[in-house]
C-alpha atoms as a PDB file:
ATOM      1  CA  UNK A   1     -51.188 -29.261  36.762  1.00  0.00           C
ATOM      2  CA  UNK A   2     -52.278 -31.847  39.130  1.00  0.00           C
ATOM      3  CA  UNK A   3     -55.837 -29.492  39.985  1.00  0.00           C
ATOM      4  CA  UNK A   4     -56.210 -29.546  36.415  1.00  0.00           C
ATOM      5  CA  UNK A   5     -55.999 -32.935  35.402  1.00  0.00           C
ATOM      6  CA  UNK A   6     -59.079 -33.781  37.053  1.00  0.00           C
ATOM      7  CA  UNK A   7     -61.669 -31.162  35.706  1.00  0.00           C
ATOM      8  CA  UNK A   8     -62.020 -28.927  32.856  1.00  0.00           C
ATOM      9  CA  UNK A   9     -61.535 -25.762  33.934  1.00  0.00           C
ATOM     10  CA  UNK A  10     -60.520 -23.701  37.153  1.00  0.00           C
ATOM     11  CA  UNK A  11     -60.908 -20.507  38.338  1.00  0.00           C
ATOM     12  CA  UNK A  12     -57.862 -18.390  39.104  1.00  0.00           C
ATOM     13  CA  UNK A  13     -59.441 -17.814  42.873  1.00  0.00           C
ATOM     14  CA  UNK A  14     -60.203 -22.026  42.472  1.00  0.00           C
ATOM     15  CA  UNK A  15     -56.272 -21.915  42.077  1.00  0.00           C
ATOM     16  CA  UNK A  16     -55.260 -20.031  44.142  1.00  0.00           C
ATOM     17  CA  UNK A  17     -57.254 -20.959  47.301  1.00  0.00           C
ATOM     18  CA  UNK A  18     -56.282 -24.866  46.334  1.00  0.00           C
ATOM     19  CA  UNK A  19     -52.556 -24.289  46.097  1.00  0.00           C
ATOM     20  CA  UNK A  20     -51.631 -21.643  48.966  1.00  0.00           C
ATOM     21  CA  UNK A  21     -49.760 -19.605  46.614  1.00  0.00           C
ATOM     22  CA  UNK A  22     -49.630 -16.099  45.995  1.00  0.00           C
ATOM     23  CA  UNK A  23     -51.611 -13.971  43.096  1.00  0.00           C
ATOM     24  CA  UNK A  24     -47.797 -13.099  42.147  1.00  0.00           C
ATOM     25  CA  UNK A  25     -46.138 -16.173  42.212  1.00  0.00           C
ATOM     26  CA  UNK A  26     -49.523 -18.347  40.358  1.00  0.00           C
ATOM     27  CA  UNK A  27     -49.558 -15.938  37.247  1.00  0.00           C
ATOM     28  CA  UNK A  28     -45.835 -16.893  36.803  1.00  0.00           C
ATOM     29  CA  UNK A  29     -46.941 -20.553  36.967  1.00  0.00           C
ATOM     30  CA  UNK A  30     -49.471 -20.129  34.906  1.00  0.00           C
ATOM     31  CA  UNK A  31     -47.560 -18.206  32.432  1.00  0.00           C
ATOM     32  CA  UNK A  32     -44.689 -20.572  32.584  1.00  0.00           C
ATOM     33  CA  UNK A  33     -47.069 -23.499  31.360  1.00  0.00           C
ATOM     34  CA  UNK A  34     -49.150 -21.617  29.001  1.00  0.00           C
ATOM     35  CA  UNK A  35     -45.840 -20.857  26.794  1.00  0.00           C
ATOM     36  CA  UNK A  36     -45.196 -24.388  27.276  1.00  0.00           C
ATOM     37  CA  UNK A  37     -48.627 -25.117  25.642  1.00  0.00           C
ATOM     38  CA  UNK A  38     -49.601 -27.208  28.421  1.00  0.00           C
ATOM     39  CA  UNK A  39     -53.050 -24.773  29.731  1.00  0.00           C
ATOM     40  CA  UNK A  40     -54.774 -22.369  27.815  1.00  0.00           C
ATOM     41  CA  UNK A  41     -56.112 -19.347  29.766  1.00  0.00           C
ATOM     42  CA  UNK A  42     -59.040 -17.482  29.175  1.00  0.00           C
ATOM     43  CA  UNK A  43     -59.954 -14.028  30.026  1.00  0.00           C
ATOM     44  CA  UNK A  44     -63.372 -13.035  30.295  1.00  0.00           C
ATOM     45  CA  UNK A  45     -65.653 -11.133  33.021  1.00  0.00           C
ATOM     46  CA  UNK A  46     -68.379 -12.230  35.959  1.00  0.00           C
ATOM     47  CA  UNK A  47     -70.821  -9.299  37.078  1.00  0.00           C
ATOM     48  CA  UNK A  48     -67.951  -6.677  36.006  1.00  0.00           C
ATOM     49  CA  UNK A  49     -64.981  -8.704  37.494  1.00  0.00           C
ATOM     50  CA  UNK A  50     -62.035 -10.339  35.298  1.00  0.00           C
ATOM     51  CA  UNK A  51     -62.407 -13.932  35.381  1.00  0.00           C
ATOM     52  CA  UNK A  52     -59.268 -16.065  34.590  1.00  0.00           C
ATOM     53  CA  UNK A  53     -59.981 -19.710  33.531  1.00  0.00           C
ATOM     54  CA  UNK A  54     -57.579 -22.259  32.854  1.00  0.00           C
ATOM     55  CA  UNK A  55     -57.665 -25.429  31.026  1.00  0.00           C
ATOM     56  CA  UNK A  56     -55.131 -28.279  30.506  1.00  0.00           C
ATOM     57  CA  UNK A  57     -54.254 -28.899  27.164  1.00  0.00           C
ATOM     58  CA  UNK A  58     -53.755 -32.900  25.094  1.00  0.00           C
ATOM     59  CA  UNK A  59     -50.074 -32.004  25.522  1.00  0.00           C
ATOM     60  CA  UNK A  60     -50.389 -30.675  28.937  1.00  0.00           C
ATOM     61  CA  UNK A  61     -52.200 -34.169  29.673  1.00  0.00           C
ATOM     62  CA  UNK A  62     -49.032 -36.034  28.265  1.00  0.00           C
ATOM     63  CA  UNK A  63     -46.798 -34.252  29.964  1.00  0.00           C
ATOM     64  CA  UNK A  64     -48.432 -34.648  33.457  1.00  0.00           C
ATOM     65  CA  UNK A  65     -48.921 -38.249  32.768  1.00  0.00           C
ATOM     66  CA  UNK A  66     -44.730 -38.241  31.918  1.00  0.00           C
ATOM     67  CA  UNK A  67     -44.069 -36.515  35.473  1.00  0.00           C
ATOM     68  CA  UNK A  68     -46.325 -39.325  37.542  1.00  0.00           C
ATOM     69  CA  UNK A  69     -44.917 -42.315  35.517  1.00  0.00           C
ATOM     70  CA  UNK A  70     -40.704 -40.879  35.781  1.00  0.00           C
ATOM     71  CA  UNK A  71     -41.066 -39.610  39.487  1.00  0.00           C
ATOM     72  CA  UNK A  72     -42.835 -43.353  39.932  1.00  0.00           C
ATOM     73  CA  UNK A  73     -39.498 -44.837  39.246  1.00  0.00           C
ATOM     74  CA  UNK A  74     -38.371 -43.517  42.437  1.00  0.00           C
ATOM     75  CA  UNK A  75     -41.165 -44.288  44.814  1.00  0.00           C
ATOM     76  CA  UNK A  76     -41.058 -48.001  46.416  1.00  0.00           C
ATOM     77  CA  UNK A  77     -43.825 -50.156  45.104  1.00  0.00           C
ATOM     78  CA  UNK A  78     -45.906 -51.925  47.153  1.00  0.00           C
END
């Protein structure tokens, strides 16, 4: 979610190669928070190849923005 926040789509490899995790283990993830209608994915194809592109969603936004502003209460201010 964080990787999305900041631009409007990613690449699956973008993913992937940003996180460290496993082609497995990041279509979980990403399945996880589609059903939770914060990304929408979309399937398409470059020179023959599936492309997968995802996208944060308004309500993926407001729940990210949730997470930083809870875990906040437990980080010292300085």
């Amino acid at each position: 979610m964080s990787l999305l926040i900041s631009v409007k789509a990613a690449e699956f490899a973008y993913l992937k190669e940003k996180t460290g995790a496993t082609p497995g283990n990041l279509s979980v993830q990403i399945s996880k928070l589609t059903e939770a209608g914060y990304i929408i994915v979309k399937k398409s194809f470059r020179d023959n190849y599936p492309l997968t592109t995802c996208s944060i969603t308004p309500k993926g936004v407001k729940a990210f923005e949730k997470y930083v502003a809870d875990i906040s209460t437990y980080l010292p201010i300085k």
